[in-house]
Protein backbone atom coordinates (compact mmCIF):
# COMPACT_ATOMS: atom_id res chain seq x y z
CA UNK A 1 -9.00 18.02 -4.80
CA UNK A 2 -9.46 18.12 -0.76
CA UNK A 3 -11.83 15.29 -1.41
CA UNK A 4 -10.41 13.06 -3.39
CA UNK A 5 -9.41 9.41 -2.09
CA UNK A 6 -5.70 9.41 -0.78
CA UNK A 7 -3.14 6.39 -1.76
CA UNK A 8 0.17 5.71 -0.37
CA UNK A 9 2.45 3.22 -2.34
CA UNK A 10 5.55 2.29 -0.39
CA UNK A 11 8.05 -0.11 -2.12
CA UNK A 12 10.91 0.34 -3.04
CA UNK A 13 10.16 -0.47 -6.61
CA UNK A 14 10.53 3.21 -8.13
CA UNK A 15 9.15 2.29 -11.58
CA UNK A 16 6.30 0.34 -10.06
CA UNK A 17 5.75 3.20 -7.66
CA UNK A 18 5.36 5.45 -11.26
CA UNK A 19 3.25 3.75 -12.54
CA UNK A 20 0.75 3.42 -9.79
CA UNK A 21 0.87 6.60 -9.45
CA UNK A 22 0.30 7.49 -13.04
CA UNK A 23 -2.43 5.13 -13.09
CA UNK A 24 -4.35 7.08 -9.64
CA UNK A 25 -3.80 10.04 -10.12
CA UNK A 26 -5.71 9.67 -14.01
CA UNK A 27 -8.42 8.46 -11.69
CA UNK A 28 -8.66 11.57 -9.44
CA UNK A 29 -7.09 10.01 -6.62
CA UNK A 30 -4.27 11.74 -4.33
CA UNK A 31 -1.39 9.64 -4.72
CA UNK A 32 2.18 9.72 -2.38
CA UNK A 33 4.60 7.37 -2.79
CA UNK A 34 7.84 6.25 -0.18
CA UNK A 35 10.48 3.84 -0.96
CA UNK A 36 11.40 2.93 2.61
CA UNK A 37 9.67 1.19 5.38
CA UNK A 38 10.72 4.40 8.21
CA UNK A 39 9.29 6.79 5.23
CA UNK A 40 5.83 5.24 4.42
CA UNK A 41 5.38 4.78 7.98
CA UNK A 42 5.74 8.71 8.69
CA UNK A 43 4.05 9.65 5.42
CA UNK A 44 0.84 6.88 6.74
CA UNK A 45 0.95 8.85 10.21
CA UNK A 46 1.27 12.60 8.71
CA UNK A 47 -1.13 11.94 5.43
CA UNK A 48 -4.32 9.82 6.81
CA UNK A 49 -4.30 7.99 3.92
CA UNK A 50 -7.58 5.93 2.53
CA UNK A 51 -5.89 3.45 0.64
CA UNK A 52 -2.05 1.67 1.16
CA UNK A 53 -0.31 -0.71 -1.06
CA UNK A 54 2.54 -1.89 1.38
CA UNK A 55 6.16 -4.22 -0.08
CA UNK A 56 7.04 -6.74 2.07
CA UNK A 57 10.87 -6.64 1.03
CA UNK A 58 12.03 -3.29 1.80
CA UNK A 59 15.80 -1.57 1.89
CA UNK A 60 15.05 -1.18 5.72
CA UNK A 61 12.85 -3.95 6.68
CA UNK A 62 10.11 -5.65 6.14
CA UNK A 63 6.55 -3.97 5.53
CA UNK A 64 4.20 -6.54 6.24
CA UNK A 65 5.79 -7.01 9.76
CA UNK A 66 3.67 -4.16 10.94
CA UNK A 67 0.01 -4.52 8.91
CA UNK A 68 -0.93 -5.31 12.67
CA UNK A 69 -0.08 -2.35 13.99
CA UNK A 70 -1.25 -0.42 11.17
CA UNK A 71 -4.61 -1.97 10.95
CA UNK A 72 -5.00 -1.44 14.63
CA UNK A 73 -4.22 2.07 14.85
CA UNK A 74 -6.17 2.79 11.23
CA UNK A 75 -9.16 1.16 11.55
CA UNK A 76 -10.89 2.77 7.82
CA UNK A 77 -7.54 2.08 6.02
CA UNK A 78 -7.97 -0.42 2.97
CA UNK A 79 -4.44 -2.29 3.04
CA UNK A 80 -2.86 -4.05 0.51
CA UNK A 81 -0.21 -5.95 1.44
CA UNK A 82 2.46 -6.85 -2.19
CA UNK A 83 5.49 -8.94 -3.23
CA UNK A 84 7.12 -10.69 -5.51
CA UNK A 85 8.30 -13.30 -3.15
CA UNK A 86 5.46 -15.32 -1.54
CA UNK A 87 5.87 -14.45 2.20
CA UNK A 88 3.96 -15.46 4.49
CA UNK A 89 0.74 -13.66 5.47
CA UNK A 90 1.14 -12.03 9.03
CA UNK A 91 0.12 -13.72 11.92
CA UNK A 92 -3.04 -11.86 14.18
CA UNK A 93 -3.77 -9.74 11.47
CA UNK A 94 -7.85 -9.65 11.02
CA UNK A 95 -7.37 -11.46 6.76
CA UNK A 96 -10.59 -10.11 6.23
CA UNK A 97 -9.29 -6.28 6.51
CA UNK A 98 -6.30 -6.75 4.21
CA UNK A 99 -5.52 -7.88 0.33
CA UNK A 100 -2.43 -9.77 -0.74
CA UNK A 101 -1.81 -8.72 -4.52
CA UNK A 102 1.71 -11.04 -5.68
CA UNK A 103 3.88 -8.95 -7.72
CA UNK A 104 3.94 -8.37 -10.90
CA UNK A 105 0.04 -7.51 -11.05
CA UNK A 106 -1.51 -6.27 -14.26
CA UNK A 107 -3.89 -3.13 -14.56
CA UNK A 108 -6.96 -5.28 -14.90
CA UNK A 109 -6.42 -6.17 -11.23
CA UNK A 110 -6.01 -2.80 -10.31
CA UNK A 111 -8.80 -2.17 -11.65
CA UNK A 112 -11.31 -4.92 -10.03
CA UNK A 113 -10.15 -3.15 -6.54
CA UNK A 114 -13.02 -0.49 -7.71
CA UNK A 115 -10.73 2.55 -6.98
């Protein structure tokens, strides 16, 4: 399974996280999950993951405060940015390299993502 596509989920939303995960790894995909900011951010730098679905509101901060950073130091990572609470997008962050999905989203649009 070397090959497969690899997803990391971080929010804090454990059911949400299952069921993502459920839902991947059906598909083939390699799927992690973390349910803090500090833990999907060492789990993005130790797994090299293709795909991340990041929370905004998280028990340590806020996720979407660093899809900068991330997008600039992961240049082939497809990010998807989610929540429930309509923040506001980040700020000099390239739009056209992320996805905002609001919370709750339905299989269907999980499924027009193509992975």
């Amino acid at each position: 399974m070397g090959l497969a596509k690899k997803i990391l989920i971080v929010d804090d939303e454990e059911d949400l996280c299952l069921l993502m995960k459920i839902y991947y790894t059906r598909k083939q995909y390699e799927v992690s999950i973390a349910n803090t900011l500090q833990e999907g951010l060492a789990k993005l730098e130790t797994l090299h993951p293709d795909v991340l679905f990041l929370d905004n509101n998280l028990p340590d901060g806020l996720g979407w405060d660093h899809a900068g950073e991330i997008l600039e130091k992961y240049p082939e990572l497809e990010l998807h940015l989610i929540s429930a609470f309509h923040p506001n997008i980040p700020q000099n962050v390239d739009k056209a390299r992320l996805r905002i999905m609001e919370k709750p989203f339905t299989q269907q649009q999980l499924n027009e993502l193509g992975y």
